[in-house]
N, C-alpha and C. Protein backbone atom coordinates (compact mmCIF):
# COMPACT_ATOMS: atom_id res chain seq x y z
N UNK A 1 0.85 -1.18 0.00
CA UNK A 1 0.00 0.00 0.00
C UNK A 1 0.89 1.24 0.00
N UNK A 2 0.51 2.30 -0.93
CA UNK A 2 1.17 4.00 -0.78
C UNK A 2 1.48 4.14 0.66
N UNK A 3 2.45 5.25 0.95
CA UNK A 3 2.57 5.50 1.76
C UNK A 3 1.71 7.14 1.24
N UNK A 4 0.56 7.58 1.70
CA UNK A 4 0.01 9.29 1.58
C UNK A 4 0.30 10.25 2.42
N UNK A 5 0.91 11.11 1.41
CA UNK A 5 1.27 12.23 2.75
C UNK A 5 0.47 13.70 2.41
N UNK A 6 0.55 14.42 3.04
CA UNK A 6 -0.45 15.45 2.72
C UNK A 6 0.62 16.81 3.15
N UNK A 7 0.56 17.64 2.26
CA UNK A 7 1.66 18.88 2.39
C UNK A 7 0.69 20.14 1.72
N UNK A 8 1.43 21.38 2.22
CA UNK A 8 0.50 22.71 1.89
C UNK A 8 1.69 22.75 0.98
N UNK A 9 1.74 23.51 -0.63
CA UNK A 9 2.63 23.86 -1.22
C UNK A 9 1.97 24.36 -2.79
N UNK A 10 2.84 24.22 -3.79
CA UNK A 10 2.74 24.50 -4.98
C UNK A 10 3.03 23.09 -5.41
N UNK A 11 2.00 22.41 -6.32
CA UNK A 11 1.86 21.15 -6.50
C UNK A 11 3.09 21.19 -7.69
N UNK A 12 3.44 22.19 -8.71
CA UNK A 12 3.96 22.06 -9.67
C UNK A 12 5.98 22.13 -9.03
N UNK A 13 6.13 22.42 -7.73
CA UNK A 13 7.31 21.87 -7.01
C UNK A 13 7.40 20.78 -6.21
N UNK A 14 6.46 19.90 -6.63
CA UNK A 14 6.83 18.79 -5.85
C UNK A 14 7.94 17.58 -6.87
N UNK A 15 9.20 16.79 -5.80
CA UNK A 15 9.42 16.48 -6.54
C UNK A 15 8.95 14.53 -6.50
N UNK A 16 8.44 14.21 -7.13
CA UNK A 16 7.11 13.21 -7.83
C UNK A 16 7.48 13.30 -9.40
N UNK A 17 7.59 11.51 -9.70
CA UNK A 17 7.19 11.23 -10.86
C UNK A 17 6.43 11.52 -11.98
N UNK A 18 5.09 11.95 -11.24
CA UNK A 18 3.51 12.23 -11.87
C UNK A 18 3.01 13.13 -11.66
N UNK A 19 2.74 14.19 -11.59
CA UNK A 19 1.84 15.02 -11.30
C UNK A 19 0.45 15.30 -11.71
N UNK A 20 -0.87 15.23 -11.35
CA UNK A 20 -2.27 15.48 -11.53
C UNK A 20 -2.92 16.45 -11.96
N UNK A 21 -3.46 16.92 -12.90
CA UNK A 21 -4.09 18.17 -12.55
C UNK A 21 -5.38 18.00 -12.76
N UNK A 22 -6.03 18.79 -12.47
CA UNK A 22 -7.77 18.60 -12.59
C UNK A 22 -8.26 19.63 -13.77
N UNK A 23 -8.43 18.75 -14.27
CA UNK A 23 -8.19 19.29 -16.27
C UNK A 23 -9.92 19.65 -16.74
N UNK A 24 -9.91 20.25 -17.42
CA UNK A 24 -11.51 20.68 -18.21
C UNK A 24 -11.13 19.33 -19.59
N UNK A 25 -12.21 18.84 -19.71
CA UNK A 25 -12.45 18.33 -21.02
C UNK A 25 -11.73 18.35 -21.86
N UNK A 26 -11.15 19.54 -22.64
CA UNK A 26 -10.28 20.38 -23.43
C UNK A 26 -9.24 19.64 -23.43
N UNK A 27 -8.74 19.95 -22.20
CA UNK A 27 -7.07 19.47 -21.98
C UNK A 27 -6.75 20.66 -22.51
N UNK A 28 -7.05 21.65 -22.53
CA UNK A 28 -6.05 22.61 -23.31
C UNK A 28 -6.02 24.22 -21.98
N UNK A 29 -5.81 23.60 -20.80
CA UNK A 29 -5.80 24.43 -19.49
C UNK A 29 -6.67 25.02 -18.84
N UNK A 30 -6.86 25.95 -18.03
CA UNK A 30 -7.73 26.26 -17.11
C UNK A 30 -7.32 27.20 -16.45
N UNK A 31 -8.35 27.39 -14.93
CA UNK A 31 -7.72 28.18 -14.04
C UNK A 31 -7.42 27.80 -13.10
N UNK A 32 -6.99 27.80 -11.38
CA UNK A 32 -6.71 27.21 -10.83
C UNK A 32 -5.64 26.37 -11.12
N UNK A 33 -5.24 25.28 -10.69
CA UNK A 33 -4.25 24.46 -10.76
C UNK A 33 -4.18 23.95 -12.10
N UNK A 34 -5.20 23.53 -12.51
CA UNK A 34 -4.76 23.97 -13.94
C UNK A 34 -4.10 24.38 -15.02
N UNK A 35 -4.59 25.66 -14.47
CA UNK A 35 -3.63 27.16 -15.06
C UNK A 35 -2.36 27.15 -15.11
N UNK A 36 -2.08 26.90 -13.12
CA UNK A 36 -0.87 26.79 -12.91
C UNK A 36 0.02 26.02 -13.37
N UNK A 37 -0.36 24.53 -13.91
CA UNK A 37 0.43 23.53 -14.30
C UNK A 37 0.64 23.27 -15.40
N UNK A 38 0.17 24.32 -16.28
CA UNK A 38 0.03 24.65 -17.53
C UNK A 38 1.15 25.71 -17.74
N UNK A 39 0.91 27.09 -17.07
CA UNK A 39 2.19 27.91 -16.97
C UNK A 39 3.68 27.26 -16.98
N UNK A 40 3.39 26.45 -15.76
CA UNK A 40 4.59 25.55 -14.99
C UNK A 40 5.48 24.65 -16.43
N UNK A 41 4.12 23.59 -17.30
CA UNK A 41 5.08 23.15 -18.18
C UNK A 41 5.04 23.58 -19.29
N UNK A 42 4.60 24.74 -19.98
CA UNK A 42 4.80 25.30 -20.67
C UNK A 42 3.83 25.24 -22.44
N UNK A 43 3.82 25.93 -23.01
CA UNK A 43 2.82 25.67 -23.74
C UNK A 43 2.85 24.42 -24.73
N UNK A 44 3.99 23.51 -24.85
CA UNK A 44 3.37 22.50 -25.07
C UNK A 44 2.64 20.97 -24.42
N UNK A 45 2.11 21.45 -23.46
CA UNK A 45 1.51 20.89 -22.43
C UNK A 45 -0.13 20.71 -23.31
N UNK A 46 -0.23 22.11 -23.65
CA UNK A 46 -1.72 22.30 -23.86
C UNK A 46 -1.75 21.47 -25.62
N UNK A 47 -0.53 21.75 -26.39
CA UNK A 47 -0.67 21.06 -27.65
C UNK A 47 -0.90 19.81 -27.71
N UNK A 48 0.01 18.76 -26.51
CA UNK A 48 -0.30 17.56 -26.07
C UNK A 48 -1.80 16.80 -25.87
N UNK A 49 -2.23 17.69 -24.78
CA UNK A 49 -3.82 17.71 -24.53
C UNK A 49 -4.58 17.51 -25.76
N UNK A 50 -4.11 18.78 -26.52
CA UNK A 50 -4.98 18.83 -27.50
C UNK A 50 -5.23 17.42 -28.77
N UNK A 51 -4.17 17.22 -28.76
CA UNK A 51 -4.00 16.19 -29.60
C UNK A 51 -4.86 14.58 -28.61
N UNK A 52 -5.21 14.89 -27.71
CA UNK A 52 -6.00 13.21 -27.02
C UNK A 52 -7.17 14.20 -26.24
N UNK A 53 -7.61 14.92 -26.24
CA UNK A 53 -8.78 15.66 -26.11
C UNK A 53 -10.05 14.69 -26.90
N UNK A 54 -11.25 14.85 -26.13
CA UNK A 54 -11.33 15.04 -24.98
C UNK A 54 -11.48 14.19 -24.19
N UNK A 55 -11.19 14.80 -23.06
CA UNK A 55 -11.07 13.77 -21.80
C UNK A 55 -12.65 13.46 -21.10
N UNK A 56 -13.35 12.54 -21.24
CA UNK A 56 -14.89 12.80 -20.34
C UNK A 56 -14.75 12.78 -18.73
N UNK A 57 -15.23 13.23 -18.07
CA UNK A 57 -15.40 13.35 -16.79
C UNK A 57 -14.84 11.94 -15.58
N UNK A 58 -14.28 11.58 -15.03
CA UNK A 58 -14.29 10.32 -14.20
C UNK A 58 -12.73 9.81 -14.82
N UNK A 59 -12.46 10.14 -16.50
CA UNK A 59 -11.57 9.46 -16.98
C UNK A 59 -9.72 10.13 -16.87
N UNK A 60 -8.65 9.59 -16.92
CA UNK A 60 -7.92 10.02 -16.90
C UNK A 60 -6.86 9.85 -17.74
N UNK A 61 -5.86 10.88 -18.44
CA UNK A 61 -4.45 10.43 -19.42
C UNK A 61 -3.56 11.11 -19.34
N UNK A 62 -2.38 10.50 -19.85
CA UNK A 62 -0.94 11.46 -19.31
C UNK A 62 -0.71 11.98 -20.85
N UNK A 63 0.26 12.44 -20.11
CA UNK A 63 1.55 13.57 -21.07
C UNK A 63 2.58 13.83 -20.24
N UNK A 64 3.30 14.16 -21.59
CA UNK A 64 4.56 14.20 -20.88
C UNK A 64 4.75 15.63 -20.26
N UNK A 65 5.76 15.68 -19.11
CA UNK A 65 5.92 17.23 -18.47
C UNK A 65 6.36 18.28 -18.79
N UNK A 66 7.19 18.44 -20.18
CA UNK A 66 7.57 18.94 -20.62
C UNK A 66 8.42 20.01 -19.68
N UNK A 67 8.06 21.18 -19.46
CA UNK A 67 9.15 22.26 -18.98
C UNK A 67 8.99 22.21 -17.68
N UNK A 68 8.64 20.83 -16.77
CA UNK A 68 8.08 20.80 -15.49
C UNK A 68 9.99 20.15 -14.81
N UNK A 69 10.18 20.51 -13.93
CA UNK A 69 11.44 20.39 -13.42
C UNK A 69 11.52 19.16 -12.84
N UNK A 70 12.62 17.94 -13.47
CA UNK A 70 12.74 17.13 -12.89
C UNK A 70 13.09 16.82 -11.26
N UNK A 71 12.04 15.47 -10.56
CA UNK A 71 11.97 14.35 -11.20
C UNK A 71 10.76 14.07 -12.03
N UNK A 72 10.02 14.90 -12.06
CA UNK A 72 8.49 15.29 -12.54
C UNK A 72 8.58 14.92 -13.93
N UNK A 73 8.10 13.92 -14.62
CA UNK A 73 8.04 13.05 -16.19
C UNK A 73 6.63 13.38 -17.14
N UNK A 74 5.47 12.93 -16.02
CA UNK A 74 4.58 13.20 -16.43
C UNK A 74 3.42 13.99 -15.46
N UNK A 75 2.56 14.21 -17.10
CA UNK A 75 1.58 15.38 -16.27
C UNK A 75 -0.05 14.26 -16.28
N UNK A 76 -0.31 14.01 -15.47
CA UNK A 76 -2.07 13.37 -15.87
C UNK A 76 -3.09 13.78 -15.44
N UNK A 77 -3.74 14.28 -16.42
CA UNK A 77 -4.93 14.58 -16.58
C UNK A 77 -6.01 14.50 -16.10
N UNK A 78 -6.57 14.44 -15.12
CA UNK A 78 -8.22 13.84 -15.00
C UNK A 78 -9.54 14.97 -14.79
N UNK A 79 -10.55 14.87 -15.24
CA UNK A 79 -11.40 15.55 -15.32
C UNK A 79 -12.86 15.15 -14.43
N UNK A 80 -12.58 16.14 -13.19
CA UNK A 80 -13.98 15.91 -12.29
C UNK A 80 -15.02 15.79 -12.15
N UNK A 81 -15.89 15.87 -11.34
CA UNK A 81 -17.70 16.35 -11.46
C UNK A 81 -17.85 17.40 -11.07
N UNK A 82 -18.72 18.02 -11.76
CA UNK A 82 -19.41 19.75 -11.70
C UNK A 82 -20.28 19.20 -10.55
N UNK A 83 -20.12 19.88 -9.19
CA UNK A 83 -20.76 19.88 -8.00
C UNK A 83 -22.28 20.02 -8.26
N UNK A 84 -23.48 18.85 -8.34
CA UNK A 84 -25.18 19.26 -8.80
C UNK A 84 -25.64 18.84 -7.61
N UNK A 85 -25.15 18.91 -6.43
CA UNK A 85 -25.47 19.33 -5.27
C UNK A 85 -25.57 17.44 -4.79
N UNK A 86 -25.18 16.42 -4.74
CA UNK A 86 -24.86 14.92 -4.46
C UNK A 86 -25.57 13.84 -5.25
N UNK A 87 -27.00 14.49 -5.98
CA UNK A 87 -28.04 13.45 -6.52
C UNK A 87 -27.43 12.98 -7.76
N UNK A 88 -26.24 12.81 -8.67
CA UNK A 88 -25.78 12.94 -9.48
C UNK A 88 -24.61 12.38 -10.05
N UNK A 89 -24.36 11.68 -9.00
CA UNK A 89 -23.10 10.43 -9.15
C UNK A 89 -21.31 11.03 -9.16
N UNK A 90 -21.96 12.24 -8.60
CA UNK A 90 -20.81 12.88 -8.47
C UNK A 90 -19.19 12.40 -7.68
N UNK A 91 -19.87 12.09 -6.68
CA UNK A 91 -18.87 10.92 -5.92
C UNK A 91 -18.09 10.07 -6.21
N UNK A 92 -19.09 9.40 -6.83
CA UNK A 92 -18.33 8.08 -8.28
C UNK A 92 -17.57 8.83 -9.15
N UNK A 93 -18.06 9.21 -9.66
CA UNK A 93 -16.90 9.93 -10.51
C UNK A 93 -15.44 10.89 -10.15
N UNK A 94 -15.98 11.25 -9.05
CA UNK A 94 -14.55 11.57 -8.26
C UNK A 94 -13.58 10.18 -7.81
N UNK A 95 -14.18 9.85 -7.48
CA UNK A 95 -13.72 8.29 -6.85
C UNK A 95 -12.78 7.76 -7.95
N UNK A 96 -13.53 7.65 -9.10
CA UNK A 96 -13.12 7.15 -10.77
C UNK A 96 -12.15 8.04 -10.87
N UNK A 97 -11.99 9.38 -10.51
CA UNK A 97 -10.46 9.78 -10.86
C UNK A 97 -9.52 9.55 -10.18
N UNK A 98 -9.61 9.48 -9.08
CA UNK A 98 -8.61 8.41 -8.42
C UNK A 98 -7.83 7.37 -8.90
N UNK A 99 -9.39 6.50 -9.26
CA UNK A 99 -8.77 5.05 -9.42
C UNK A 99 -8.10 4.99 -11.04
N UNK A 100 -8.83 5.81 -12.13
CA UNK A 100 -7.86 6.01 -13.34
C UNK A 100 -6.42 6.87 -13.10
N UNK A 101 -6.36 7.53 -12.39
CA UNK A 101 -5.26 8.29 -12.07
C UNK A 101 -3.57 7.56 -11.98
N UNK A 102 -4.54 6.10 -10.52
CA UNK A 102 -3.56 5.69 -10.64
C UNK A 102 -3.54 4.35 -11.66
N UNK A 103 -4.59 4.40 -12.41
CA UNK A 103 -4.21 3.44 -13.57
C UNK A 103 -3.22 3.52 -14.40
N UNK A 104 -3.50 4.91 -14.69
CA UNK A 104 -2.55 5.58 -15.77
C UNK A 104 -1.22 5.68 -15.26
N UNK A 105 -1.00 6.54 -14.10
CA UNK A 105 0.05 6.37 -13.05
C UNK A 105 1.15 4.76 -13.63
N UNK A 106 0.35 3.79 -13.08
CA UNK A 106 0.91 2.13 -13.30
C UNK A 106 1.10 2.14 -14.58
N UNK A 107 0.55 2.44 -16.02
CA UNK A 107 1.03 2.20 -17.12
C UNK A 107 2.28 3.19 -17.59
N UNK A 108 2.59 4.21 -17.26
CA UNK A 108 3.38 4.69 -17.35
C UNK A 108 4.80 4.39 -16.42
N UNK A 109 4.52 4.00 -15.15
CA UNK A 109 5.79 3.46 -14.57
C UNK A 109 6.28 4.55 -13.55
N UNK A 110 4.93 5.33 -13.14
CA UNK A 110 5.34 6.28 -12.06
C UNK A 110 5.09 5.47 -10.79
N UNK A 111 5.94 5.92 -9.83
CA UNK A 111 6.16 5.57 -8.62
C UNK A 111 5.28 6.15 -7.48
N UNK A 112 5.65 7.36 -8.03
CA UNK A 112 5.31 8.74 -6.95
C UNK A 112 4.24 9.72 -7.71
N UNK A 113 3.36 10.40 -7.13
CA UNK A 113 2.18 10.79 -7.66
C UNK A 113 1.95 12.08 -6.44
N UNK A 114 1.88 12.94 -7.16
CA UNK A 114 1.41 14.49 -6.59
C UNK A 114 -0.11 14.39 -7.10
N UNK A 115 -1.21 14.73 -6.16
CA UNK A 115 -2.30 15.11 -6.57
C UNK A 115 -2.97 16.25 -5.82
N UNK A 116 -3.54 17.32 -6.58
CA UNK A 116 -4.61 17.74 -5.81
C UNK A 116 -5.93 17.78 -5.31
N UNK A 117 -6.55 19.07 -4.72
CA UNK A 117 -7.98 18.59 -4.27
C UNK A 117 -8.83 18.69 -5.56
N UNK A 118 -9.28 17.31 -6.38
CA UNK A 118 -9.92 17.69 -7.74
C UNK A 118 -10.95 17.56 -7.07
N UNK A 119 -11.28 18.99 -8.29
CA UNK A 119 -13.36 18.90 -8.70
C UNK A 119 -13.73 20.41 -7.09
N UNK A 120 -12.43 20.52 -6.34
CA UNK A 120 -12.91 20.98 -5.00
C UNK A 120 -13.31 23.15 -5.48
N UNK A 121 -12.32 23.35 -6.72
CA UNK A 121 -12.50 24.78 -7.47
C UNK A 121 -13.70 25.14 -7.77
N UNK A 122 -13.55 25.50 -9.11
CA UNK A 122 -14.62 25.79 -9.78
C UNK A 122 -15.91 25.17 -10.21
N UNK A 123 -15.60 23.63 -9.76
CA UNK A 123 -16.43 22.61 -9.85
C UNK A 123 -17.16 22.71 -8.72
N UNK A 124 -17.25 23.46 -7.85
CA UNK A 124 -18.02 23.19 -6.62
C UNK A 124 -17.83 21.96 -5.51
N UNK A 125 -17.03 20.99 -5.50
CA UNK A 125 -17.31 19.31 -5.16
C UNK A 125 -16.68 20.05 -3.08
N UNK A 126 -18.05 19.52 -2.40
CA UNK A 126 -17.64 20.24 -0.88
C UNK A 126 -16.57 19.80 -1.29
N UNK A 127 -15.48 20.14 -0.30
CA UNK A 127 -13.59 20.13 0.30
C UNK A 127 -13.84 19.21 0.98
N UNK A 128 -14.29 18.70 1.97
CA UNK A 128 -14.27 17.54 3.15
C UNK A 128 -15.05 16.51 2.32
N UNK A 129 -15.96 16.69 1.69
CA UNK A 129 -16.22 15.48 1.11
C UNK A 129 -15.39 14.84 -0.10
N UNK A 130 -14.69 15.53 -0.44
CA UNK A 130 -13.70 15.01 -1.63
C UNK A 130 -12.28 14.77 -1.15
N UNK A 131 -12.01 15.21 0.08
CA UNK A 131 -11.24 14.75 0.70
C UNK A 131 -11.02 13.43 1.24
N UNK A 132 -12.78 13.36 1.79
CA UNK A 132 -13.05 11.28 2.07
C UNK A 132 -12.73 10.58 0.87
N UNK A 133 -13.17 11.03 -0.03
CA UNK A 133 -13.79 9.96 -1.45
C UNK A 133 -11.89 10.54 -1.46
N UNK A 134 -11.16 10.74 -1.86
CA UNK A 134 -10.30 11.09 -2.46
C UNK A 134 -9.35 10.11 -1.58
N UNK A 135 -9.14 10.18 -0.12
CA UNK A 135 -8.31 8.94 0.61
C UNK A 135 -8.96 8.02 0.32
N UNK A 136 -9.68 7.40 0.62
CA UNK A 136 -10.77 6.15 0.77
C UNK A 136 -10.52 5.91 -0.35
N UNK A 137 -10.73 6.09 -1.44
CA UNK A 137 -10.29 5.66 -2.93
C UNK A 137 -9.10 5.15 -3.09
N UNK A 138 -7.66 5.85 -3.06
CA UNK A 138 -6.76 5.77 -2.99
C UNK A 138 -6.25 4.64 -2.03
N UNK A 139 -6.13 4.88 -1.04
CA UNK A 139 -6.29 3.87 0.19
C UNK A 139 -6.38 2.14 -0.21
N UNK A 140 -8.08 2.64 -1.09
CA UNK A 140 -8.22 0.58 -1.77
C UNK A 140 -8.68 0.51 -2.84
N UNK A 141 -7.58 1.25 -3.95
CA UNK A 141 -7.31 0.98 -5.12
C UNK A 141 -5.82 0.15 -5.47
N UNK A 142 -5.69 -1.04 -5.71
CA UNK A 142 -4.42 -1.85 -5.75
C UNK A 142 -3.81 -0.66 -7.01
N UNK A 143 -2.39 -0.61 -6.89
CA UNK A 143 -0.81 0.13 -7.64
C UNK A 143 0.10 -0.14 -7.23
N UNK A 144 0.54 0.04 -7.98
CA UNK A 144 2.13 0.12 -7.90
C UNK A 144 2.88 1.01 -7.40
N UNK A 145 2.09 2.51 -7.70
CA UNK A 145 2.61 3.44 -6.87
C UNK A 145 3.06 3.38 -5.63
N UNK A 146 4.05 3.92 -5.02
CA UNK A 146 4.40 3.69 -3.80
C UNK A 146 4.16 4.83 -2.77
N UNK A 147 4.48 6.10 -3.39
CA UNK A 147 4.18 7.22 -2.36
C UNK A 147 3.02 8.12 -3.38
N UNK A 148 2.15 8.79 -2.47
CA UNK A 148 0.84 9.55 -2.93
C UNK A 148 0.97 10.84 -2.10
N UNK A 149 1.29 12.23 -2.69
CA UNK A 149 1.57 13.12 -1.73
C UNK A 149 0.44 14.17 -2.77
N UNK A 150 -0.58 13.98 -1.58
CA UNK A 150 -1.99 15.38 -1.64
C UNK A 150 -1.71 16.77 -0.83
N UNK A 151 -1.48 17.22 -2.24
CA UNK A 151 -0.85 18.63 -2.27
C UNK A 151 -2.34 19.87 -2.05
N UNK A 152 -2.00 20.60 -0.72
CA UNK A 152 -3.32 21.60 -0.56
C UNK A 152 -2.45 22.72 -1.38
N UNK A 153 -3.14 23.36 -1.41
CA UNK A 153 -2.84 25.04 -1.35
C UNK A 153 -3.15 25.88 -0.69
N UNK A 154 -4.26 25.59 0.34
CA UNK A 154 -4.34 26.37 1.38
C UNK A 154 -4.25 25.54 2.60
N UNK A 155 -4.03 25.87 3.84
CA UNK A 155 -4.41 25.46 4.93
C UNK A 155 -5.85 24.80 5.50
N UNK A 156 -6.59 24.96 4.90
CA UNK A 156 -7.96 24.98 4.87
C UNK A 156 -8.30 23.49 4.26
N UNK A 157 -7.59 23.22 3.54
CA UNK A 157 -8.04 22.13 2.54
C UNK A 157 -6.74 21.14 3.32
N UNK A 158 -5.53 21.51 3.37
CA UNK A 158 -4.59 20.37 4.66
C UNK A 158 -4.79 20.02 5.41
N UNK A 159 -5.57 21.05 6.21
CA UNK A 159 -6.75 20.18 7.46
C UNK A 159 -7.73 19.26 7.29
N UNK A 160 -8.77 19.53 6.27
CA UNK A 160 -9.59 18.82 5.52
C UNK A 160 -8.97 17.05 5.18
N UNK A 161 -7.72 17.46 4.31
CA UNK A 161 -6.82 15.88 4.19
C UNK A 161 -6.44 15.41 5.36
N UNK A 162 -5.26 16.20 6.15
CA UNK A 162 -5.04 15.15 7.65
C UNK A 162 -5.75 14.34 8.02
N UNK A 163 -7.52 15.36 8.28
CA UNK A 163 -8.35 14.67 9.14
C UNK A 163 -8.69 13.47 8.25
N UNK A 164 -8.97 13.50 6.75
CA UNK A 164 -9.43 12.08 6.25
C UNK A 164 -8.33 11.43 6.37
N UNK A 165 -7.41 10.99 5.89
CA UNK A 165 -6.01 10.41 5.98
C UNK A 165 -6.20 9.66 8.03
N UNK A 166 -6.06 10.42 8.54
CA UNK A 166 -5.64 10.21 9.85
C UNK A 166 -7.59 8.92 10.18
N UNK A 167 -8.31 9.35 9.55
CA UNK A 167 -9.92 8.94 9.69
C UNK A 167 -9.84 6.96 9.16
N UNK A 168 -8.90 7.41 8.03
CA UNK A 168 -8.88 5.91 7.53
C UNK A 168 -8.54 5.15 8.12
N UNK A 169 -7.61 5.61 8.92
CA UNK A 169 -6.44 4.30 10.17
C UNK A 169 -5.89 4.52 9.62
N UNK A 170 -4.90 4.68 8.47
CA UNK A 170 -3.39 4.86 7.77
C UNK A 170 -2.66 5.55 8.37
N UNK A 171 -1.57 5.13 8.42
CA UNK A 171 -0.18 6.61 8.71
C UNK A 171 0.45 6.88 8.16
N UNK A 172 0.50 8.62 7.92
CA UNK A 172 0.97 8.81 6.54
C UNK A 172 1.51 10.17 7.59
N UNK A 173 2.53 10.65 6.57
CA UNK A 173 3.55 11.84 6.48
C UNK A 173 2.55 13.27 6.84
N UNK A 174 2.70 14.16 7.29
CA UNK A 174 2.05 15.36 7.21
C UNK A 174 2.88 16.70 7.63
N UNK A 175 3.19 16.98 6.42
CA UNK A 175 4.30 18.15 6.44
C UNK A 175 2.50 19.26 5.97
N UNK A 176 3.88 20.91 5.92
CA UNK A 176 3.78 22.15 5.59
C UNK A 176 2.58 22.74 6.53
């Protein structure tokens, strides 16, 4: 099983094999982390996308990192649920990015995996509830991956992870 650790930072300095972002359909960037990880590897990040666009909701795919600073290889993709208030399978489909995440993760041969809080932005998806579905998923989805480090950006949302992380019974790392 991963070892998950949960850190406040800039997801696009972590150093991880894989990095996540919580992608629009498009693949061709966003705002939020997104944005950022788009800035980070540079514009052919978004040409990449473009070319395996589109991504449907639940599903996930890589690319490579291009101008992202090693050990960082690849960038993967996954695309959340628009928050329609729980009646809506929203859950599942968060859940599903998880578990493709680290599918994709295993076919590529990443070890280590940076993710953030998807779907928790502009998508609406509560923070504490995507925080459960987001360990709990992870947690008992079989990989290969070995370390899983859920990157907040605020304090607000690191608390949110500890407490699920620490909720599961697991022991995991908790920096920043």
């Amino acid at each position: 099983m991963a070892v998950i650790e949960v850190v406040r930072g800039d997801i696009t300095r972590q150093h991880v094999d894989a990095i996540v972002t919580a992608a629009n359909e498009s693949l061709l960037g966003g705002g939020g982390v997104d944005g950022a990880i788009h800035r980070a590897a540079g514009p052919r990040l978004a040409e990449a996308g473009a070319a395996i666009a589109p991504c449907p909701p639940g599903e996930a795919v890589a690319t490579p990192a291009f101008d992202l600073d090693p050990p960082v290889r690849y960038v993967i993709h996954t695309v959340g649920p628009v928050w329609e208030g729980g009646g809506h399978d929203e859950a599942e489909v968060l859940a599903s990015c998880y578990r493709r995440c680290l599918a994709v993760a295993d076919e590529v041969g990443a070890r280590s995996v940076a993710f953030p809080a998807i779907a928790t932005g502009v998508y609406g998806f509560p923070a504490d509830r995507a925080a459960e579905t987001a360990v709990r998923t992870l947690r008992c989805t079989p990989s290969a991956v070995e370390s899983i480090r859920l990157v907040a950006f605020d304090e607000e949302t690191a608390i949110l992870l500890r407490a699920a992380v620490d909720h599961s019974g697991g022991s995991s790392a908790s920096t920043g």
